[in-house]
Protein backbone atom coordinates (compact mmCIF):
# COMPACT_ATOMS: atom_id res chain seq x y z
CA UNK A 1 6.09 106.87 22.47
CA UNK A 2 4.19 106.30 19.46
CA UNK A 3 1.62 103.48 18.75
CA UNK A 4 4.23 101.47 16.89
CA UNK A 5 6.50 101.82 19.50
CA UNK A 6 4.50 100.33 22.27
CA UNK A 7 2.82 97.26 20.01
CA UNK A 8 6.43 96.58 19.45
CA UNK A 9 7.45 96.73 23.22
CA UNK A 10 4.57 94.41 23.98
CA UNK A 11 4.47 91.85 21.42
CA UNK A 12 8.30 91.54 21.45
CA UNK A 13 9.21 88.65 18.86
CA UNK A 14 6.15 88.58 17.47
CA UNK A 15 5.46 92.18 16.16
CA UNK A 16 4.83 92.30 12.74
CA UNK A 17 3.75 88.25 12.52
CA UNK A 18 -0.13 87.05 11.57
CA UNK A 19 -0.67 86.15 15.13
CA UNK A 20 -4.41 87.00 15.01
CA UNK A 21 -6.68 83.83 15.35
CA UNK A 22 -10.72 83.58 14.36
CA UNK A 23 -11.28 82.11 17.70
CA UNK A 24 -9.43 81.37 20.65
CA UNK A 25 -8.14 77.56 20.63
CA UNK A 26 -9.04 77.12 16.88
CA UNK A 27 -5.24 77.47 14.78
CA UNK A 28 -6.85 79.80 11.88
CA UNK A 29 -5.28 83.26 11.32
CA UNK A 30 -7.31 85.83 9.77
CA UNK A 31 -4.95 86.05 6.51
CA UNK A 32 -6.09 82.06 6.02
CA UNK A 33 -10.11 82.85 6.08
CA UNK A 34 -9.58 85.42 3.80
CA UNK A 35 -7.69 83.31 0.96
CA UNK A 36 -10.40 80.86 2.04
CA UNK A 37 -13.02 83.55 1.18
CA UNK A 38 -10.98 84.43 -2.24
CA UNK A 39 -10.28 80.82 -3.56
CA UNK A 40 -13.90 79.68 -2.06
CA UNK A 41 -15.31 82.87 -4.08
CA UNK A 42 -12.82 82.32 -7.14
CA UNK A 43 -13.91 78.78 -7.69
CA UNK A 44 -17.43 79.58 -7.38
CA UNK A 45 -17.65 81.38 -10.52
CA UNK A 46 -15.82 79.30 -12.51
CA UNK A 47 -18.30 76.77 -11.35
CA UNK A 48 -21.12 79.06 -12.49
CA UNK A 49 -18.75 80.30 -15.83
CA UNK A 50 -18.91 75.88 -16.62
CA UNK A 51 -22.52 75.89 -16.07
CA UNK A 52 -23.48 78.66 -18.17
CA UNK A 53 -21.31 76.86 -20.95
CA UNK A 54 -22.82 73.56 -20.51
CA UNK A 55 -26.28 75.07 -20.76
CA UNK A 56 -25.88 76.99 -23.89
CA UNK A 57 -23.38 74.09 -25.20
CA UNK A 58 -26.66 72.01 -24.39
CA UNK A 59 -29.57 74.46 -25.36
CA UNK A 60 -28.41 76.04 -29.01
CA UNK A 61 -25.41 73.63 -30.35
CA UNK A 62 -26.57 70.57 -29.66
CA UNK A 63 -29.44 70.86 -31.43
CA UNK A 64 -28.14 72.15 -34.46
CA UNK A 65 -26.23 69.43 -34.64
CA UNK A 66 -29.17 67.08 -34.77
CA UNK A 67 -28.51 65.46 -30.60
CA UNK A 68 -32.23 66.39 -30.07
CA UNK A 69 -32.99 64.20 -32.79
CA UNK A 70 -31.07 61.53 -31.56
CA UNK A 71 -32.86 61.32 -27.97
CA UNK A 72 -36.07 61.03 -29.00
């Protein structure tokens, strides 16, 4: 009997289903943490893409178009 055989014997109903949990008592597959990891990731550089267009936004166009004059 091959490997897939006898996971599917054991498991019964629930072979081929994301059954595998982080921890034991804690109702988090493994597929969830890792679309946590990728949106988590994701979002993080469009965080850091924003800030880097703020700062030069802030930095070189603003003050060509005279804002540093009007602060001070």
């Amino acid at each position: 009997m091959g490997e897939s055989k006898r996971r599917k014997t054991i498991l019964g109903d629930d072979y081929g289903k994301d059954v595998d949990r982080i921890l034991p008592g804690i109702p988090i597959t493994k597929k969830q943490s890792a679309d946590f990891v990728a949106w988590t990731s994701r979002g993080a550089w469009i965080g850091i893409g924003l800030a880097i267009a703020l700062w030069v936004t802030i930095r070189f166009i603003g003050p060509g178009l005279g804002w540093w004059e009007l602060a001070n």
